[in-house]
C-alpha atoms as a PDB file:
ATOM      1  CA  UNK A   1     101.939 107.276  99.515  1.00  0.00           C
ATOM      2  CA  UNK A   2      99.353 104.402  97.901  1.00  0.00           C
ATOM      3  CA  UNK A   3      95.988 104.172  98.905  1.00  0.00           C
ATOM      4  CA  UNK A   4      94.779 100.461  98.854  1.00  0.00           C
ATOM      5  CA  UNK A   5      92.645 100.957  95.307  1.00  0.00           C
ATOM      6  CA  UNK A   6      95.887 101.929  94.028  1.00  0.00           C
ATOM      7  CA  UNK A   7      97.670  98.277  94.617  1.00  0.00           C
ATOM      8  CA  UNK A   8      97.424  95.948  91.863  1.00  0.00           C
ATOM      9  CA  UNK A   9      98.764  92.493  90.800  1.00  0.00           C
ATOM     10  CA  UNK A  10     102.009  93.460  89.004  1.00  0.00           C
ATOM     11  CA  UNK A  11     103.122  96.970  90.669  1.00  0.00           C
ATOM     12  CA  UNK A  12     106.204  97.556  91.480  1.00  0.00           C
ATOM     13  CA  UNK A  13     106.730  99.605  95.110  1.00  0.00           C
ATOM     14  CA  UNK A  14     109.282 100.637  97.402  1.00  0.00           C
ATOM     15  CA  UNK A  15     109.461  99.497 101.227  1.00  0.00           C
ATOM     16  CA  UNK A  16     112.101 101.063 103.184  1.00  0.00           C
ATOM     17  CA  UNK A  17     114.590 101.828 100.032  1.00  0.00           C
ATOM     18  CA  UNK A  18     114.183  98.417  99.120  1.00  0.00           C
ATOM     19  CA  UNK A  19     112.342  97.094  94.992  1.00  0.00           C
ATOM     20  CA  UNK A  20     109.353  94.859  95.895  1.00  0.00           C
ATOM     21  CA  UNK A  21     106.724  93.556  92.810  1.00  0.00           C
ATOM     22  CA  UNK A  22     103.119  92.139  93.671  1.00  0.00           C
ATOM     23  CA  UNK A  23     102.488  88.781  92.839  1.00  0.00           C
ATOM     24  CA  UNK A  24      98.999  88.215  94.378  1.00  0.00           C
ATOM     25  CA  UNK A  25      96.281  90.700  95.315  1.00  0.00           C
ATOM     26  CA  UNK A  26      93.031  89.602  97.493  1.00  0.00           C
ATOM     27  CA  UNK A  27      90.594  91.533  99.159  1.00  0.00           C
ATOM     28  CA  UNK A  28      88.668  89.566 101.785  1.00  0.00           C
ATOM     29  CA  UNK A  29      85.566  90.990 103.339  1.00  0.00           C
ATOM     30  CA  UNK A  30      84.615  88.788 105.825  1.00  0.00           C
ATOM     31  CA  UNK A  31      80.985  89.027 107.493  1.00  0.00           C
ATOM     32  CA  UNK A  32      81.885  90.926 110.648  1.00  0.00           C
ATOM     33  CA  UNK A  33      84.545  93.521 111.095  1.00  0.00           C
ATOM     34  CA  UNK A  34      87.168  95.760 108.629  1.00  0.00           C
ATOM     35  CA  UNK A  35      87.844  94.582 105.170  1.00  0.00           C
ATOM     36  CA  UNK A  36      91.782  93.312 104.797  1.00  0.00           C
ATOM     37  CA  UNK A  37      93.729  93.391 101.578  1.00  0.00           C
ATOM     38  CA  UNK A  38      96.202  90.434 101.180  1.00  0.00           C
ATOM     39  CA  UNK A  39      99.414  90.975  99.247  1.00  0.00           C
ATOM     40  CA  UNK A  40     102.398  88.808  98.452  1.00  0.00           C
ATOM     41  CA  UNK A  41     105.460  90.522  97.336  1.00  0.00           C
ATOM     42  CA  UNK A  42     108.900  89.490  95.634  1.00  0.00           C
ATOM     43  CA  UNK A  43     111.986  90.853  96.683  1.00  0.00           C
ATOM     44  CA  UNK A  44     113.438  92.339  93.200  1.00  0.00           C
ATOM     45  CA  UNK A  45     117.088  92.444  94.688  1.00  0.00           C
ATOM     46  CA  UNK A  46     117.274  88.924  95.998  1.00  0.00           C
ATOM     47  CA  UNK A  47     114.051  87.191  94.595  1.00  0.00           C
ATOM     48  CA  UNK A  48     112.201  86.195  98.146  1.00  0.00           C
ATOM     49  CA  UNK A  49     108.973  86.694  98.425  1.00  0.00           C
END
């Protein structure tokens, strides 16, 4: 299991048996309430993101 400091621009995960690669990473702390980390993924079997 990843923690959120682990994720990265260019790391390549598994979701439910399937490849994925990070394209984009953001954190966003936004003046009230819980930080959120954004991240875009590609699909390495069929290239969707």
């Amino acid at each position: 299991m990843l923690s959120s400091s682990d994720l990265r621009k260019g790391l390549r995960i598994e979701l439910d048996g399937v490849p994925y690669v990070i394209t984009e990473f953001n954190f966003v702390k936004p003046g009230k309430g819980a930080s959120i980390y954004n991240c875009k993924m590609k699909n390495l079997m069929n290239g969707s993101t």
